[in-house]
N, C-alpha and C. Protein backbone atom coordinates (compact mmCIF):
# COMPACT_ATOMS: atom_id res chain seq x y z
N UNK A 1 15.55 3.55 -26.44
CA UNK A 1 16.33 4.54 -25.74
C UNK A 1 16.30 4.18 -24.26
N UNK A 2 17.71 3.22 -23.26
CA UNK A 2 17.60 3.30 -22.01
C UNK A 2 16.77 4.42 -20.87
N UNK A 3 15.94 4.06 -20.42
CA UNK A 3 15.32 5.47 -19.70
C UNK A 3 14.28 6.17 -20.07
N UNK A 4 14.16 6.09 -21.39
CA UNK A 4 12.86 7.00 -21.41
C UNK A 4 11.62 6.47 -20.69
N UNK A 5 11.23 5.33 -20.50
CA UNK A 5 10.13 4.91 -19.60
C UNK A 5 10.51 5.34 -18.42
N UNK A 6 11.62 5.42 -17.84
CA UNK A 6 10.99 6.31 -16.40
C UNK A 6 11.30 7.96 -16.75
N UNK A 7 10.88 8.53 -17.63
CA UNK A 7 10.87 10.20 -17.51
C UNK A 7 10.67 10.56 -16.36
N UNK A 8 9.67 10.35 -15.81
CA UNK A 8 8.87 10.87 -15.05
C UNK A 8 8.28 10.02 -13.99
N UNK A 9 8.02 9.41 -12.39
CA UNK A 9 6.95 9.13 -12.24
C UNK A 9 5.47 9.50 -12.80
N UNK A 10 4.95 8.42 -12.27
CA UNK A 10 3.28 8.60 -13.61
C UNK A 10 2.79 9.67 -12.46
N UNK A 11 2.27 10.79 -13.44
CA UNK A 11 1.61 12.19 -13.15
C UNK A 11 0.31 11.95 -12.59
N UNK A 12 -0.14 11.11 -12.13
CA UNK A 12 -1.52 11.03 -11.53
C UNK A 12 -2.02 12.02 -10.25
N UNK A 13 -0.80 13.20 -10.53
CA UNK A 13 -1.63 14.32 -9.36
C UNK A 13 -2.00 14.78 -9.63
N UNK A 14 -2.41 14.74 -10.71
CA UNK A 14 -3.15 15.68 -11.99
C UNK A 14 -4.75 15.37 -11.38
N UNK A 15 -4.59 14.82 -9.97
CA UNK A 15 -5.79 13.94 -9.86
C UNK A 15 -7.22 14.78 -9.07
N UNK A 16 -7.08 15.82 -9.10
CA UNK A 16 -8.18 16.53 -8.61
C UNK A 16 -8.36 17.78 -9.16
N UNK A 17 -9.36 17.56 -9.99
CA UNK A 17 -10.52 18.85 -10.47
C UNK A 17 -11.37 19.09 -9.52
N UNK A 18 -10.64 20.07 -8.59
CA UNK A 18 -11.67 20.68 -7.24
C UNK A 18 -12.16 21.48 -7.63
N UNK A 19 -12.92 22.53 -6.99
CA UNK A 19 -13.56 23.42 -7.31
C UNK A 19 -13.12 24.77 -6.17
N UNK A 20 -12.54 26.32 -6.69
CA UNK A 20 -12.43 27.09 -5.55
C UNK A 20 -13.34 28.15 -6.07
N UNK A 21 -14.52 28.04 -5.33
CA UNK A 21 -15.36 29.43 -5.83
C UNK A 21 -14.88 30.78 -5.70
N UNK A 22 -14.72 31.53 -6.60
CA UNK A 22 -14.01 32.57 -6.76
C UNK A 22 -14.13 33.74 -5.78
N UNK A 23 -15.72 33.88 -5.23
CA UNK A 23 -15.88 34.73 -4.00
C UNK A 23 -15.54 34.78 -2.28
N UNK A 24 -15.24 33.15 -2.34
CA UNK A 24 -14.59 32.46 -0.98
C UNK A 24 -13.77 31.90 -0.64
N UNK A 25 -13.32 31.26 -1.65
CA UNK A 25 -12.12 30.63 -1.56
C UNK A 25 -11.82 29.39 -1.42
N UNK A 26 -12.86 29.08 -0.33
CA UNK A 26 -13.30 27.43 0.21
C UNK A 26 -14.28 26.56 -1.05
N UNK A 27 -13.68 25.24 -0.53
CA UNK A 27 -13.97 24.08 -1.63
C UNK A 27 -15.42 23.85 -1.26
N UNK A 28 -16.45 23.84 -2.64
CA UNK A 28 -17.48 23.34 -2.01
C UNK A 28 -17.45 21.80 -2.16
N UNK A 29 -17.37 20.93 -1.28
CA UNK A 29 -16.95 19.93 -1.17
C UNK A 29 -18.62 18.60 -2.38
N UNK A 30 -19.76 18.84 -2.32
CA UNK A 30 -19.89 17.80 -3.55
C UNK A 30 -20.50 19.11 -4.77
N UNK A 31 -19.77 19.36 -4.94
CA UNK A 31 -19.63 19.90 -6.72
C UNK A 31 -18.29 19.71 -7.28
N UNK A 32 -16.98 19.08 -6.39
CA UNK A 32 -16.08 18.51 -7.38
C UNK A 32 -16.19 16.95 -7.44
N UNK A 33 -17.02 16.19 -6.90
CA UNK A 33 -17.06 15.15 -7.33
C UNK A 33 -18.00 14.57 -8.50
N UNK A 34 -17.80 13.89 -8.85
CA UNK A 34 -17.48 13.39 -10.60
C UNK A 34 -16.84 13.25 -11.35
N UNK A 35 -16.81 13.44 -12.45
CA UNK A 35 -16.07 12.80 -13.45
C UNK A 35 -15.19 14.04 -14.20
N UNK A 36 -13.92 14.36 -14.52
CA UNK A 36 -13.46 15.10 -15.55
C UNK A 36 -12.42 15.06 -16.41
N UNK A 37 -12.29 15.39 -17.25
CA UNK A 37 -11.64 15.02 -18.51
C UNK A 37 -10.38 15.99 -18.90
N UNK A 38 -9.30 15.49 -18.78
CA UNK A 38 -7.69 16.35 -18.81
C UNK A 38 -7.88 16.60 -20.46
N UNK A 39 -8.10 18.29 -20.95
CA UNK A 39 -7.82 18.78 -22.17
C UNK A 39 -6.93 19.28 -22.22
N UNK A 40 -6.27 19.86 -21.23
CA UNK A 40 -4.51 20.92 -21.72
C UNK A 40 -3.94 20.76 -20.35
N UNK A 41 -2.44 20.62 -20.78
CA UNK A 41 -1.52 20.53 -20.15
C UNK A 41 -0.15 21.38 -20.73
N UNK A 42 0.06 22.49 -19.47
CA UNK A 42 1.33 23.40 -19.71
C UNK A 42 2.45 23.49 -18.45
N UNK A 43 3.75 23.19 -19.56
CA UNK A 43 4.96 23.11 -18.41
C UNK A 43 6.13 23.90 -19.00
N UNK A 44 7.38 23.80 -18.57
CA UNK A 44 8.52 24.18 -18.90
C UNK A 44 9.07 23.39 -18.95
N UNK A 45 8.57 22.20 -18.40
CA UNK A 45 9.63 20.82 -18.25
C UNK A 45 9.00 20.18 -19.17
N UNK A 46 9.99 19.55 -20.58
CA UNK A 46 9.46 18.89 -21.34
C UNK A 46 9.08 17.28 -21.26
N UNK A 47 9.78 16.78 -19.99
CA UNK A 47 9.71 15.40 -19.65
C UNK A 47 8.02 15.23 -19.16
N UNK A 48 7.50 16.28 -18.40
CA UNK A 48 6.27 16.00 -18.02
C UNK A 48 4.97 15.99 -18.76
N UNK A 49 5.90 16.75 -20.26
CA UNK A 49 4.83 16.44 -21.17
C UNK A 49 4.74 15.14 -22.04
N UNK A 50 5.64 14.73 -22.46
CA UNK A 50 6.22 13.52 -23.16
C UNK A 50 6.60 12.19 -22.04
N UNK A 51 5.61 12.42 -20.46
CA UNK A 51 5.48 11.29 -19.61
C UNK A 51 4.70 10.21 -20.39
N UNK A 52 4.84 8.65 -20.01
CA UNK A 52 4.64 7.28 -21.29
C UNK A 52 3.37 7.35 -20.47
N UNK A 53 2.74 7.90 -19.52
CA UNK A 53 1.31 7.36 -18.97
C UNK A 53 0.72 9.02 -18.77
N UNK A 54 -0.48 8.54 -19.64
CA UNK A 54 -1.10 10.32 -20.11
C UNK A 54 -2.35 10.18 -19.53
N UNK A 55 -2.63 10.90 -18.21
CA UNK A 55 -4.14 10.90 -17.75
C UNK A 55 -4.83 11.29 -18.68
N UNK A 56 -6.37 10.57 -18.64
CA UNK A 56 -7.61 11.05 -19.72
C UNK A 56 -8.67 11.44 -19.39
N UNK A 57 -8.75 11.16 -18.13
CA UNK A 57 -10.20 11.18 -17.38
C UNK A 57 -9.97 11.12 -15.71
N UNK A 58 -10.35 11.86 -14.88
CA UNK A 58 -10.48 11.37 -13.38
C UNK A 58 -12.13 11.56 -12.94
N UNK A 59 -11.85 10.81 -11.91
CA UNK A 59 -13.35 10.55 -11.03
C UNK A 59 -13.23 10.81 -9.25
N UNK A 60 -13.26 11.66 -8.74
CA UNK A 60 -13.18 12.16 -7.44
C UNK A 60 -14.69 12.44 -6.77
N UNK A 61 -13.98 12.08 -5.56
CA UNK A 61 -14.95 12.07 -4.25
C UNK A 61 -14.42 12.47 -2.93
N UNK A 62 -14.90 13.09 -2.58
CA UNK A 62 -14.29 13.93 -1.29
C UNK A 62 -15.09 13.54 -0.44
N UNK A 63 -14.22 12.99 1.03
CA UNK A 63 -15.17 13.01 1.81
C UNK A 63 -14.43 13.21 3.17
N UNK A 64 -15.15 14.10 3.47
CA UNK A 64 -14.69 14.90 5.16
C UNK A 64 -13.36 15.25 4.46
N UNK A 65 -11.68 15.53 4.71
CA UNK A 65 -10.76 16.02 4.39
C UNK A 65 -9.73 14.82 3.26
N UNK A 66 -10.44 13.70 3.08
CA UNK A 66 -9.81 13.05 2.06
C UNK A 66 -10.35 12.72 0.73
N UNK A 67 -9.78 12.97 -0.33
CA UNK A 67 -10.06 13.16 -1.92
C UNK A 67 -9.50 12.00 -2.57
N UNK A 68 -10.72 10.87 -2.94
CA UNK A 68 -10.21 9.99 -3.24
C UNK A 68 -10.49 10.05 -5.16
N UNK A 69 -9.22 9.42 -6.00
CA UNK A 69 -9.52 9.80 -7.06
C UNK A 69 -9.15 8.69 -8.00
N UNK A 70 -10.26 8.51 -8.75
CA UNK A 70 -9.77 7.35 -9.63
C UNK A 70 -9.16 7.99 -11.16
N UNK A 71 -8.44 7.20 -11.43
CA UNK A 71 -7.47 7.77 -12.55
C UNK A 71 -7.85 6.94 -13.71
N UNK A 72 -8.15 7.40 -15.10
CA UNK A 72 -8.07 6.76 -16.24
C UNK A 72 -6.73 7.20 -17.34
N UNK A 73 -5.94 6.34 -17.76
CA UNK A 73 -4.91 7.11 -18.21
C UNK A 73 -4.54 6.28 -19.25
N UNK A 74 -3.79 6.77 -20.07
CA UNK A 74 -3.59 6.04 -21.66
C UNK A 74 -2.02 5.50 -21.37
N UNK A 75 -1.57 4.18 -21.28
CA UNK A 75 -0.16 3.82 -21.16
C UNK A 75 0.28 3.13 -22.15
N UNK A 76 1.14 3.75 -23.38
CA UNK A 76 1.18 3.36 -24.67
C UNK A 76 -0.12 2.92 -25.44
N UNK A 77 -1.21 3.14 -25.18
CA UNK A 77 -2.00 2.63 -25.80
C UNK A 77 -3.16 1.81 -25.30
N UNK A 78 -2.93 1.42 -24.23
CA UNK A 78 -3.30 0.32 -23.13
C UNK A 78 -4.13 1.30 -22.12
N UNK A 79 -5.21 1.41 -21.71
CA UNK A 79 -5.98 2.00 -20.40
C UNK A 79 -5.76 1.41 -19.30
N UNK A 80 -5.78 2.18 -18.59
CA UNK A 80 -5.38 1.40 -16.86
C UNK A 80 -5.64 2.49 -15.91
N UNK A 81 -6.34 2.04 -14.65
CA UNK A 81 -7.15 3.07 -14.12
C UNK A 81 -6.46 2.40 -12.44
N UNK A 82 -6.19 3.94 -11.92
CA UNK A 82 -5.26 3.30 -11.15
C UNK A 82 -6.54 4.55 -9.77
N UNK A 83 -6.10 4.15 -8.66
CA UNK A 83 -7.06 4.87 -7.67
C UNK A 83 -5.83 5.60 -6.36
N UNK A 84 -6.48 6.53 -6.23
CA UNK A 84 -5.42 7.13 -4.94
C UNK A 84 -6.14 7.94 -4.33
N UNK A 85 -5.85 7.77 -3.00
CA UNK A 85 -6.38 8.68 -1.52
C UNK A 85 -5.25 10.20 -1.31
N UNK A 86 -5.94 11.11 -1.42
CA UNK A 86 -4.80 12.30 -0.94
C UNK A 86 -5.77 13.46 -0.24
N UNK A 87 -4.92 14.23 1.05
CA UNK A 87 -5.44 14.82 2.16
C UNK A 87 -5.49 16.36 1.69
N UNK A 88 -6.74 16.90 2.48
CA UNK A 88 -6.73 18.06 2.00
C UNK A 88 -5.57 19.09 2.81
N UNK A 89 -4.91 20.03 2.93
CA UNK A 89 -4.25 20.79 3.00
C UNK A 89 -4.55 21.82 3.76
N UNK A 90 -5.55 22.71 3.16
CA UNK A 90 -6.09 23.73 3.81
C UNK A 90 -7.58 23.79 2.64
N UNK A 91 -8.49 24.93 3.31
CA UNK A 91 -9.90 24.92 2.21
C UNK A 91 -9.66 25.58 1.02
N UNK A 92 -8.17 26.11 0.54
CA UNK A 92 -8.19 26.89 -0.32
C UNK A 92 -8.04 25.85 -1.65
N UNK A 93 -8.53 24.40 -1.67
CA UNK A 93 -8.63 23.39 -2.63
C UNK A 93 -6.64 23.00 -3.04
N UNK A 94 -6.33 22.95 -1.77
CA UNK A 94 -4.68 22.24 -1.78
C UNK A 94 -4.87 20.94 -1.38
N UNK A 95 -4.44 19.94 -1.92
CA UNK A 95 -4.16 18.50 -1.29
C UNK A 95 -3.01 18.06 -1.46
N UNK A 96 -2.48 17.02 -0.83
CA UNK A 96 -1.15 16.42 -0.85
C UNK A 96 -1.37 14.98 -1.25
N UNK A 97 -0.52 14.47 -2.03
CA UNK A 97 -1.03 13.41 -2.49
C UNK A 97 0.42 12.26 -2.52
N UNK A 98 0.72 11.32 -1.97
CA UNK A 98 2.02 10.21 -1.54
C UNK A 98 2.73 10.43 -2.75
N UNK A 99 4.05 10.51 -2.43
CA UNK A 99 5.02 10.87 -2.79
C UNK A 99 5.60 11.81 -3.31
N UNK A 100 5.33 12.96 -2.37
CA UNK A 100 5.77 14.51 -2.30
C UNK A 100 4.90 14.86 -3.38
N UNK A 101 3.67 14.75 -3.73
CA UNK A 101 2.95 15.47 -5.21
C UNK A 101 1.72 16.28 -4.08
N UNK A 102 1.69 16.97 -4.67
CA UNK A 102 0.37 18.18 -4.35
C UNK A 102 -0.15 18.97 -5.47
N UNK A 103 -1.46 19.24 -5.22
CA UNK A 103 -2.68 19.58 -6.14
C UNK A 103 -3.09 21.11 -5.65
N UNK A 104 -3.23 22.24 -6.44
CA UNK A 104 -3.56 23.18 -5.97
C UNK A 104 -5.00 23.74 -7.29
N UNK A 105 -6.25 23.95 -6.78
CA UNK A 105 -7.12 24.15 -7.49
C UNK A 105 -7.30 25.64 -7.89
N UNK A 106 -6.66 26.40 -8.96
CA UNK A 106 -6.64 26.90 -9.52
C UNK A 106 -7.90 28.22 -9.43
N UNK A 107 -8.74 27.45 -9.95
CA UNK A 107 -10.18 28.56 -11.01
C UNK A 107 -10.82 27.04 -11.39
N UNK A 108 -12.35 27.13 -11.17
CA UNK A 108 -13.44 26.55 -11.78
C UNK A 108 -14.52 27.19 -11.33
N UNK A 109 -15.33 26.65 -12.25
CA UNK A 109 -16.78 27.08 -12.05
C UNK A 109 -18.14 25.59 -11.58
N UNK A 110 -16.87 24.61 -11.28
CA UNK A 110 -18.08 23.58 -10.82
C UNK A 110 -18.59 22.56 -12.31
N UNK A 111 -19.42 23.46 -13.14
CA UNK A 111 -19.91 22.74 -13.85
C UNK A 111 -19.12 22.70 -15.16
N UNK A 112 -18.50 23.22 -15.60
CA UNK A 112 -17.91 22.93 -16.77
C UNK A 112 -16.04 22.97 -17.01
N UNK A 113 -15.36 23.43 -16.08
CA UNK A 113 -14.01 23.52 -16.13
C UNK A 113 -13.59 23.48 -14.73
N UNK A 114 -12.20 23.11 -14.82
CA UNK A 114 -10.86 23.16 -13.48
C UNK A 114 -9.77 23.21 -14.03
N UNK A 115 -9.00 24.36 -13.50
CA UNK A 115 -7.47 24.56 -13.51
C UNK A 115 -6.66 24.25 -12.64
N UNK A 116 -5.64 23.10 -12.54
CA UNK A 116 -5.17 22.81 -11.90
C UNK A 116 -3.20 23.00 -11.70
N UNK A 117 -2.85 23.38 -10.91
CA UNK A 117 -1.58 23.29 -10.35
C UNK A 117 -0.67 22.57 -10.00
N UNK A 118 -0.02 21.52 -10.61
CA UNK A 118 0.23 20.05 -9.90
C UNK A 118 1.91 20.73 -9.55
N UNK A 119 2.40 20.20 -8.67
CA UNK A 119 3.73 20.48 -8.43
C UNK A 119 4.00 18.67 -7.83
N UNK A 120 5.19 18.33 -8.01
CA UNK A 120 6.23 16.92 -7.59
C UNK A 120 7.29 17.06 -7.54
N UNK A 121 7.92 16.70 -6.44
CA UNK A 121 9.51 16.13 -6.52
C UNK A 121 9.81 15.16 -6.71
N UNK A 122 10.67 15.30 -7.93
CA UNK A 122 11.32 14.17 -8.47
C UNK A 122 12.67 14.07 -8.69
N UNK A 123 13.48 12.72 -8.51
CA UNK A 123 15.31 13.18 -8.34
C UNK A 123 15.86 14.58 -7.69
N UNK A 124 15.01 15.09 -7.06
CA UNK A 124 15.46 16.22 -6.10
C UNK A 124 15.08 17.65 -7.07
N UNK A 125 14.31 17.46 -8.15
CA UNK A 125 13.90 18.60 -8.79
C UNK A 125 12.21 18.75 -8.21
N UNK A 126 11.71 19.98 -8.22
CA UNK A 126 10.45 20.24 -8.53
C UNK A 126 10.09 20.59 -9.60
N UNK A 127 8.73 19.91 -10.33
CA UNK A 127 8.14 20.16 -11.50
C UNK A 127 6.58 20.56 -10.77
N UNK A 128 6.03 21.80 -11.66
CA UNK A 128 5.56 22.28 -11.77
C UNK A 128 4.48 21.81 -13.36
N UNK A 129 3.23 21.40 -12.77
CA UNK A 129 2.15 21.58 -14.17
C UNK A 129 0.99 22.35 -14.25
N UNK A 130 0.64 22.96 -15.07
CA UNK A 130 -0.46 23.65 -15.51
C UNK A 130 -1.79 22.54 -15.98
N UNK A 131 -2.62 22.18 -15.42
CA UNK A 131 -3.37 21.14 -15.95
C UNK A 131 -5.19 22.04 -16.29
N UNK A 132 -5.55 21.89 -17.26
CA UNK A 132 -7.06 21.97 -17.53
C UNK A 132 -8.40 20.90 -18.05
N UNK A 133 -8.80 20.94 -17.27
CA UNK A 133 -10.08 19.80 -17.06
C UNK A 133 -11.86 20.29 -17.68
N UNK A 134 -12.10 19.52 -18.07
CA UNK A 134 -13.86 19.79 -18.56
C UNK A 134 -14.55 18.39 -17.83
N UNK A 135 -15.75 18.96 -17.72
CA UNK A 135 -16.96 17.56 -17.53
C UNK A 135 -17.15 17.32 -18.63
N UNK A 136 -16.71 17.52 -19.96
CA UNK A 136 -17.37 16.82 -21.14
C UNK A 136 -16.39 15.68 -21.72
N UNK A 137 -16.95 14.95 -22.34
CA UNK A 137 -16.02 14.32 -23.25
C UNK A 137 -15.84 14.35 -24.55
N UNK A 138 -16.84 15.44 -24.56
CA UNK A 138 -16.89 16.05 -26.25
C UNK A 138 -16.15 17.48 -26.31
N UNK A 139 -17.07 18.07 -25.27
CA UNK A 139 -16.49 19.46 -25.54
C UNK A 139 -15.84 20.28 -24.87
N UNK A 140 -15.42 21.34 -25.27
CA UNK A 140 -14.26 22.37 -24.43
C UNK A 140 -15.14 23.66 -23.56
N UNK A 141 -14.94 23.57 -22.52
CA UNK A 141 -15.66 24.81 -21.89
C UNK A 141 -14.87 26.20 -22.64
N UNK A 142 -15.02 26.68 -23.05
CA UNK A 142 -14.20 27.86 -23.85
C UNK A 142 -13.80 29.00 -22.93
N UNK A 143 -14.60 29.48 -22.04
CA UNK A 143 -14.29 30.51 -20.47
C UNK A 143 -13.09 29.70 -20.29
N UNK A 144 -13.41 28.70 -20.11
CA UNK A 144 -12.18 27.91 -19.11
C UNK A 144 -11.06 27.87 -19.80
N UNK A 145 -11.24 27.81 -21.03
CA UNK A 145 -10.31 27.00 -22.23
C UNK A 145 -9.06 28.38 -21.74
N UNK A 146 -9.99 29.60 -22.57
CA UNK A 146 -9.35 30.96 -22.38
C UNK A 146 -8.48 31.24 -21.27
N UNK A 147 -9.02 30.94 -19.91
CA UNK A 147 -8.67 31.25 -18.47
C UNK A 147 -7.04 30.34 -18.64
N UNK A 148 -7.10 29.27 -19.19
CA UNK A 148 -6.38 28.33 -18.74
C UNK A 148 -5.08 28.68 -20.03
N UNK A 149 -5.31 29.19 -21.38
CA UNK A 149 -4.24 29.86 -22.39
C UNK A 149 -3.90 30.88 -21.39
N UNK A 150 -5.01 32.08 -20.76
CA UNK A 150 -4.28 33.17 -20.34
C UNK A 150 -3.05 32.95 -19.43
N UNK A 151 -3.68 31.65 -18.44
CA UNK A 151 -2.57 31.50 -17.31
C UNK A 151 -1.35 30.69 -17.88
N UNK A 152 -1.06 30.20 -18.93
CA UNK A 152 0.02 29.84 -19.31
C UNK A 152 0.65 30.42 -20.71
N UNK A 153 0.33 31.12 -20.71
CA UNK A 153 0.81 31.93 -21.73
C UNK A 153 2.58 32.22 -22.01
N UNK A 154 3.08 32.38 -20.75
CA UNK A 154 4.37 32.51 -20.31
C UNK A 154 5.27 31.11 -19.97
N UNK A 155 4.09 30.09 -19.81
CA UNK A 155 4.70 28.82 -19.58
C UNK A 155 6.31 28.29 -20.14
N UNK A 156 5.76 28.53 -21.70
CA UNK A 156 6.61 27.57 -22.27
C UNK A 156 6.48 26.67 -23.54
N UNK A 157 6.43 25.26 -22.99
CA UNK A 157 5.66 24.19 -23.65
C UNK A 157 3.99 23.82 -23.24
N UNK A 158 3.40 23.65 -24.63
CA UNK A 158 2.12 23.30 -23.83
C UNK A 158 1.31 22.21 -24.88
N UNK A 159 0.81 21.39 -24.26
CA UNK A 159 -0.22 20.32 -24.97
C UNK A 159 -1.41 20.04 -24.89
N UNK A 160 -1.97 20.07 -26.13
CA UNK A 160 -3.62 20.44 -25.63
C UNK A 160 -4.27 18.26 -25.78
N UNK A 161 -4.45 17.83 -25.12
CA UNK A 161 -4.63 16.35 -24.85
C UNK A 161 -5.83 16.31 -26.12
N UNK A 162 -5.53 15.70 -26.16
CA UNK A 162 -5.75 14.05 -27.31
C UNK A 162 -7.18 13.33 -26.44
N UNK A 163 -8.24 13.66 -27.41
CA UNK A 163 -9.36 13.23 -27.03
C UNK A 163 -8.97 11.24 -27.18
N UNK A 164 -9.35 10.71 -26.05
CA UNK A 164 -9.02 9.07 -25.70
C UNK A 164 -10.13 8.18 -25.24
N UNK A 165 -10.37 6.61 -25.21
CA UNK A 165 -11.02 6.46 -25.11
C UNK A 165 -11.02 5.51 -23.78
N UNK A 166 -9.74 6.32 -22.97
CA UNK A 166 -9.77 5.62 -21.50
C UNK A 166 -10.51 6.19 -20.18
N UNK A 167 -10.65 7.68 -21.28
CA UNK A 167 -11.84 8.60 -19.83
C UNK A 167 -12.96 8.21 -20.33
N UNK A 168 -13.40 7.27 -21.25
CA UNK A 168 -14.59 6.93 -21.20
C UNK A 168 -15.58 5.68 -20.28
N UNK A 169 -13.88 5.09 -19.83
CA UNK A 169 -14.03 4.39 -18.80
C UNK A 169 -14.77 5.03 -17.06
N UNK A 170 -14.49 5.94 -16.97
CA UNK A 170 -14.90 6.97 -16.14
C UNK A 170 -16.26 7.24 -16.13
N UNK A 171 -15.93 8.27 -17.41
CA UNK A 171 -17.61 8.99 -17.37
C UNK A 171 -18.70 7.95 -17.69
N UNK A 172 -18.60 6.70 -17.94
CA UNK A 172 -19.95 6.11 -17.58
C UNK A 172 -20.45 5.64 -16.29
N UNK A 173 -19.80 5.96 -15.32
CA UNK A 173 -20.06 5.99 -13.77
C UNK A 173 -20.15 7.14 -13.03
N UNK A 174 -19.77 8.23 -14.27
CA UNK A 174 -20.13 9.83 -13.89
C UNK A 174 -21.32 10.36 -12.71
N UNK A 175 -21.11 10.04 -11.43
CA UNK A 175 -22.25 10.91 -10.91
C UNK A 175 -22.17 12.50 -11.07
N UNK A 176 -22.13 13.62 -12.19
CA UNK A 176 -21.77 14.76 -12.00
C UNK A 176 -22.89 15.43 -10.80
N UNK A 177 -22.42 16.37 -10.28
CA UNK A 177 -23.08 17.06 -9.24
C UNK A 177 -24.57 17.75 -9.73
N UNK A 178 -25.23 17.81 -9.46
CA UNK A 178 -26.16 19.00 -9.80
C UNK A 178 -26.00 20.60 -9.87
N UNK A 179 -25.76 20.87 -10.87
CA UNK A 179 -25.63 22.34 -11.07
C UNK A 179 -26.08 23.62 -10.10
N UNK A 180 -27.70 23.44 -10.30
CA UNK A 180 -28.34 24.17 -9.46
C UNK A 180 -28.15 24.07 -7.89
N UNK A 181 -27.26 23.15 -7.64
CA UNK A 181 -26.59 23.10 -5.75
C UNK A 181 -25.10 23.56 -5.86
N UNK A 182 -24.42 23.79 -6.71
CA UNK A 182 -23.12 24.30 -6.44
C UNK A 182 -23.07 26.09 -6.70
């Protein structure tokens, strides 16, 4: 089918599982770095779900106002881990990331989930994604799981990701944060 490989630029703004503590608002800057694992994804736009390069895993590090994030992502079948620098915005866990994509951090709790907000312009449209993240590679934070059905409930289309074995490329370099400091 002419075209279907470019649906979409590749979604890699999917690229930050920050953290916004629910009582402040502000990012605590090392409890989102590490490793996390894309379990659900909800849109209205069906191209962004049926994009040919499916993140599986990211690895972020923040440092002073830039969030650098390595990407593990499934491309037909093939892993390929691609890396990108994007600026923070304001402390309410917003970043902007090259080529009109921005990240807005949702709801987490640090240690086990992130909800993420991805918005892009593309061909002069904005798309809008619902993205949900775990530190595991086994399992589903279920608070989060819930948080993340409740907020898309109205979405639309939604896909719950396909356990892969390109975020495993990731989490074996996992520094996760220490719990007891976030």
């Amino acid at each position: 089918m002419p075209g279907a490989a470019e649906a979409l630029p590749t979604v890699t703004v999917t690229l930050v599982a920050g953290a916004v503590p629910p009582a402040s608002g502000a990012l605590t800057a090392h409890c989102i770095g590490g490793f996390w694992r894309e379990v659900g994804v909800a849109s209205d736009q069906s191209l962004v779900l049926t994009a040919p390069k499916r993140v599986e895993g990211l690895f972020l590090t923040l440092s002073g106002s830039n969030l650098t994030v390595k990407v593990a992502y499934n491309s037909s079948g093939s892993c390929e881990i691609e890396k990108i620098v994007g600026s923070e915005i304001d402390s309410t866990g917003k970043f902007a990331f090259p080529g009109h994509r921005e990240i807005h951090v949702l709801d987490t709790d640090y240690e086990g989930y992130a909800i993420l907000r991805v918005s892009l312009m593309w061909r002069g449209r904005n798309f809008r994604v619902l993205k949900y993240f775990t530190r595991s590679l086994e399992d589903k934070d279920r608070l989060g799981f819930w948080k993340f059905r409740e907020l898309t409930a109205d979405t639309g289309l939604y896909l719950a990701a396909r356990p892969g074995r390109c975020a495993e490329l990731l989490k074996e370099v996992s520094l996760t944060p220490d719990p007891g400091l976030c």
